[in-house]
N, C-alpha and C. Protein backbone atom coordinates (compact mmCIF):
# COMPACT_ATOMS: atom_id res chain seq x y z
N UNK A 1 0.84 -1.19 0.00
CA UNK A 1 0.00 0.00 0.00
C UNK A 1 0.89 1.25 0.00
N UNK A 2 0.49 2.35 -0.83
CA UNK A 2 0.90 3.35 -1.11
C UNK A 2 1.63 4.31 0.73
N UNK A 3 2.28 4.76 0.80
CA UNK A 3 2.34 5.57 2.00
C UNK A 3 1.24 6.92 2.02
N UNK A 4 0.79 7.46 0.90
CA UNK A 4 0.05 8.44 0.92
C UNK A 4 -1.42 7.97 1.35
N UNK A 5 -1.83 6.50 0.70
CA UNK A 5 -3.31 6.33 0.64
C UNK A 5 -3.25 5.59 2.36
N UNK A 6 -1.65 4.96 2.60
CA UNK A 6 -2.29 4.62 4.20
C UNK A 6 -2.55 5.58 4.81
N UNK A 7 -1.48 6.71 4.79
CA UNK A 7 -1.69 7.93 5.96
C UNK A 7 -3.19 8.29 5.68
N UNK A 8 -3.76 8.75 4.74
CA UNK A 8 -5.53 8.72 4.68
C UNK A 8 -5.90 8.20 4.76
N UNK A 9 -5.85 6.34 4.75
CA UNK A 9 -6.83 5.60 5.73
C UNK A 9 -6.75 5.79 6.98
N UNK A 10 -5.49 6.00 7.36
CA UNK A 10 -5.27 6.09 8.79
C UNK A 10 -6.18 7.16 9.31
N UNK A 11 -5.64 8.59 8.85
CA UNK A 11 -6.04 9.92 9.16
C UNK A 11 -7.63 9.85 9.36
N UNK A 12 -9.03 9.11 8.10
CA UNK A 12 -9.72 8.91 8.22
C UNK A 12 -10.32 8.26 8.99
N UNK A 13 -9.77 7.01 9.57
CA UNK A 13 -10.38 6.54 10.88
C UNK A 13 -10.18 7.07 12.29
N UNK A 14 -9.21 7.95 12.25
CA UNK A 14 -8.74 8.85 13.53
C UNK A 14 -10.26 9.60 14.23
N UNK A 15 -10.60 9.36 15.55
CA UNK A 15 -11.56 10.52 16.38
C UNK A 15 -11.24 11.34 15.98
N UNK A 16 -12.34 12.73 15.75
CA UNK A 16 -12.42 13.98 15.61
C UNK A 16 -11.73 14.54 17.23
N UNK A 17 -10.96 15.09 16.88
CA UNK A 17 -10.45 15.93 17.43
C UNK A 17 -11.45 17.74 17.73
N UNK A 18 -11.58 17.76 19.07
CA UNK A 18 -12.39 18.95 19.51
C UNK A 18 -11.95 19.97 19.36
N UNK A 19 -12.99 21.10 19.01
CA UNK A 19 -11.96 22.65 19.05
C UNK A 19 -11.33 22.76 20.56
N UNK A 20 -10.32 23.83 20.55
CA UNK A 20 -9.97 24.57 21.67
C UNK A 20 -10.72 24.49 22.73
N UNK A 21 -10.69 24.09 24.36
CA UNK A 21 -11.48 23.90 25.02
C UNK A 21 -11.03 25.57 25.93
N UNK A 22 -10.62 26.51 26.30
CA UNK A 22 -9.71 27.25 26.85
C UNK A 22 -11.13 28.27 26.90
N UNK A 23 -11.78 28.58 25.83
CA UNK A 23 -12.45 29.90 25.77
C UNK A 23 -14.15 29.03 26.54
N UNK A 24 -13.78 27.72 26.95
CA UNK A 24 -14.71 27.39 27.27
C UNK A 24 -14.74 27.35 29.13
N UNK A 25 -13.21 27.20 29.55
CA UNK A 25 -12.93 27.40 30.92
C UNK A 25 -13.28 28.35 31.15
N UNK A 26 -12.28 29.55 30.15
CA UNK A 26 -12.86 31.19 30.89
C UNK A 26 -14.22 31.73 30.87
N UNK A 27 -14.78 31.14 30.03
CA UNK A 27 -16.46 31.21 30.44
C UNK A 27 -17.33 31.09 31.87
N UNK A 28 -16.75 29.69 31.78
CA UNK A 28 -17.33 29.24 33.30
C UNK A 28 -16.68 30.20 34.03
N UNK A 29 -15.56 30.09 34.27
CA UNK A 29 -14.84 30.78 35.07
C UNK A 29 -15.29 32.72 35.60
N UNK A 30 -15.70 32.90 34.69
CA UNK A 30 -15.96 34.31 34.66
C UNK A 30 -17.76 34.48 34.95
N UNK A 31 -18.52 33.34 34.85
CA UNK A 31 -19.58 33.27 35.53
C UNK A 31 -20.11 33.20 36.18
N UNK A 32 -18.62 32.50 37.20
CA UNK A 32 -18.84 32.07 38.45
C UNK A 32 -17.61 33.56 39.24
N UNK A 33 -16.98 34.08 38.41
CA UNK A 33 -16.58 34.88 38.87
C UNK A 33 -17.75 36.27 39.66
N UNK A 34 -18.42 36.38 38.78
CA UNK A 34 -19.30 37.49 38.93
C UNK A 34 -20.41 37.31 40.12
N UNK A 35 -20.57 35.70 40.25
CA UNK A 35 -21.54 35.61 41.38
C UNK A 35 -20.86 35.98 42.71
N UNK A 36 -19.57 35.74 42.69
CA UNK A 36 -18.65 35.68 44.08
C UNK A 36 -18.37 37.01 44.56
N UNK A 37 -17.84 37.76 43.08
CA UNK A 37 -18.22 39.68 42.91
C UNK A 37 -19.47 40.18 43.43
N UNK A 38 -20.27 39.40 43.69
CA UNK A 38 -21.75 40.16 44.00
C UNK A 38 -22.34 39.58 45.24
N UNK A 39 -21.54 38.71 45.25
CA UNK A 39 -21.78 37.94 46.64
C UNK A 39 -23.17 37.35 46.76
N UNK A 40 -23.32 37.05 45.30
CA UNK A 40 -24.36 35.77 45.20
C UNK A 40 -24.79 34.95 44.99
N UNK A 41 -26.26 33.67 45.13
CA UNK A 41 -26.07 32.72 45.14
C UNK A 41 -26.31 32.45 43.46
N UNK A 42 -25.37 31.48 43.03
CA UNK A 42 -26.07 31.01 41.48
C UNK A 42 -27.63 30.69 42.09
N UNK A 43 -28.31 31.14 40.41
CA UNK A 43 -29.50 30.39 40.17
C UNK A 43 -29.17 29.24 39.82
N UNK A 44 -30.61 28.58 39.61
CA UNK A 44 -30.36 27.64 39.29
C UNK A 44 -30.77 27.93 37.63
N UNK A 45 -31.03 28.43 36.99
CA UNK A 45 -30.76 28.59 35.42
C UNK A 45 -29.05 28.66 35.32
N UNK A 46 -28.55 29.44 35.72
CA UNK A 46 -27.14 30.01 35.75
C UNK A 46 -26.28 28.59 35.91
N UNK A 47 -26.62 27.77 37.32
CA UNK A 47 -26.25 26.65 37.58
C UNK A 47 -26.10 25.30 36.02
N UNK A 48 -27.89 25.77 36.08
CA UNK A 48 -27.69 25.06 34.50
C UNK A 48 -26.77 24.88 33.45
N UNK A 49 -26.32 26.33 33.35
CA UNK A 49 -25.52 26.72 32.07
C UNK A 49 -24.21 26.28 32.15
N UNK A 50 -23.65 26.70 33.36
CA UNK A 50 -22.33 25.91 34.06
C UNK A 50 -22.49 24.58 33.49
N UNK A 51 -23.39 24.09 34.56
CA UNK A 51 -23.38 22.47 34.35
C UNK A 51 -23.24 22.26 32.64
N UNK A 52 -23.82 22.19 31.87
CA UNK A 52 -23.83 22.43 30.58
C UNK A 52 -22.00 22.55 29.98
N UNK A 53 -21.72 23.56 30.45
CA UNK A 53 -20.07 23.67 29.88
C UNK A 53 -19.51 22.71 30.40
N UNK A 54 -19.69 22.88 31.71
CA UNK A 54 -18.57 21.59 31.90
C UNK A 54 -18.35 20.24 31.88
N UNK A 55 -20.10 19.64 31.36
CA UNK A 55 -20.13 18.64 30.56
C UNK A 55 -19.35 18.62 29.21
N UNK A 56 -19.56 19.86 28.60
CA UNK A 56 -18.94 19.67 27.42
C UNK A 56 -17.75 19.81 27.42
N UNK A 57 -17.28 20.29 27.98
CA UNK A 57 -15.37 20.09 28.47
C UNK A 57 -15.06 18.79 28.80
N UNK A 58 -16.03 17.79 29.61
CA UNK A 58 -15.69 16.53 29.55
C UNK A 58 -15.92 15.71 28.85
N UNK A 59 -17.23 15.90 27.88
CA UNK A 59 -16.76 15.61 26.50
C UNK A 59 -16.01 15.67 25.74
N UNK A 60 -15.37 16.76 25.71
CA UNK A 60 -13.87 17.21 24.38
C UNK A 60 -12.90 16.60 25.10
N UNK A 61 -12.58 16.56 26.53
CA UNK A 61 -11.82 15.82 27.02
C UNK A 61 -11.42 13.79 26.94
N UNK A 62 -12.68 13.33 26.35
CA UNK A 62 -12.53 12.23 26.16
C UNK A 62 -12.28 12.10 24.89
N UNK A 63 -12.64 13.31 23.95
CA UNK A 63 -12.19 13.04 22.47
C UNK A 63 -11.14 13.22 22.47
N UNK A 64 -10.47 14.13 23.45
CA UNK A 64 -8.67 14.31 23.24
C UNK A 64 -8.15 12.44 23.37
N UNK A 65 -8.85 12.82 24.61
CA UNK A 65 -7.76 11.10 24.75
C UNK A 65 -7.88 9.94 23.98
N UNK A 66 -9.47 9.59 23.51
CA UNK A 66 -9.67 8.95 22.60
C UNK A 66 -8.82 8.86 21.47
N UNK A 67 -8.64 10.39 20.97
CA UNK A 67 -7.59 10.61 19.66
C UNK A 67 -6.14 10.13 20.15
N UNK A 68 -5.67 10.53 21.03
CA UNK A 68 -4.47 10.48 21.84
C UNK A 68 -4.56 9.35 21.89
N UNK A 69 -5.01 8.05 22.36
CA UNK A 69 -4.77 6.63 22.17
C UNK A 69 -4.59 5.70 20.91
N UNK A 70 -5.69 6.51 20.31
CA UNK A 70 -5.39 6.48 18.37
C UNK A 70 -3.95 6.13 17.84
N UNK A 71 -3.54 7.60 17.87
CA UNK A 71 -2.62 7.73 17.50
C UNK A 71 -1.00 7.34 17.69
N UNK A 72 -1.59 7.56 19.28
CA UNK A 72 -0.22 6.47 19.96
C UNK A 72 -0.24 4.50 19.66
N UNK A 73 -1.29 4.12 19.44
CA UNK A 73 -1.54 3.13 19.12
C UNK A 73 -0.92 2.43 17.43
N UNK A 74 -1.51 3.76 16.91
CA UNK A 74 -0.84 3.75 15.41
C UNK A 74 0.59 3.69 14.96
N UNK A 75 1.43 5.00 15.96
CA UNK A 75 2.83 4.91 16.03
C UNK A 75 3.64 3.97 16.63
N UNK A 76 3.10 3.10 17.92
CA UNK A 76 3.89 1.85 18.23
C UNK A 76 3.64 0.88 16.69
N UNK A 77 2.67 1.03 16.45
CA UNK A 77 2.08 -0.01 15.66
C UNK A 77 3.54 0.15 14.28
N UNK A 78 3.45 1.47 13.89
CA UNK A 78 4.28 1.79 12.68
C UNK A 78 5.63 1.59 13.20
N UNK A 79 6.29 1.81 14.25
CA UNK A 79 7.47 1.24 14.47
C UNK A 79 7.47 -0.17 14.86
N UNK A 80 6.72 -0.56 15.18
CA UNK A 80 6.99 -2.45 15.31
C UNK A 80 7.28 -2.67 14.44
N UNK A 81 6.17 -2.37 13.34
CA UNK A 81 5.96 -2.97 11.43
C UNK A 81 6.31 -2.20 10.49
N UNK A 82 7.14 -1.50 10.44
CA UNK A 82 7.83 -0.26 9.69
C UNK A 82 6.99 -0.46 8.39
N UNK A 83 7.50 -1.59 7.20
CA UNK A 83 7.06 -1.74 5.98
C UNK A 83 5.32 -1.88 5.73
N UNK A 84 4.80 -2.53 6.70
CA UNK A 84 3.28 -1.90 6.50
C UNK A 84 2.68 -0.95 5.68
């Protein structure tokens, strides 16, 4: 097999990889900043929304690693079996 058409089989079966999770910390972060600034209690809508992000941070977080096992999986794999 070609080296070009494996790296695109490969590449193609790889997990999606998540955007940037960073602008999703300082979100929370700054939401919960403002209640502490005001010295008050989250709602529970507000609570909601939190909860909400930081599910999805632990979502993108399992796609990192997911990918991250991928790939490390692939590269032992390509140095065991070089000619593959």
């Amino acid at each position: 097999m070609r080296k070009q058409s494996r790296w695109t089989k490969l590449k193609n079966k790889a997990p999606k990889v998540p955007d940037y999770t960073c602008p999703i910390i300082d979100d929370v972060l700054v939401k919960i900043e403002k209640f502490q600034n005001k010295d008050q209690v989250i709602s529970p809508f507000q609570w909601k929304l939190i909860k909400k992000r930081m599910e999805q941070l632990r979502n993108d977080n399992d796609c990192l690693r997911e990918s991250g096992i991928y790939w490390h999986d692939i590269a032992k794999s390509c140095i065991k079996n070089p000619k593959e």
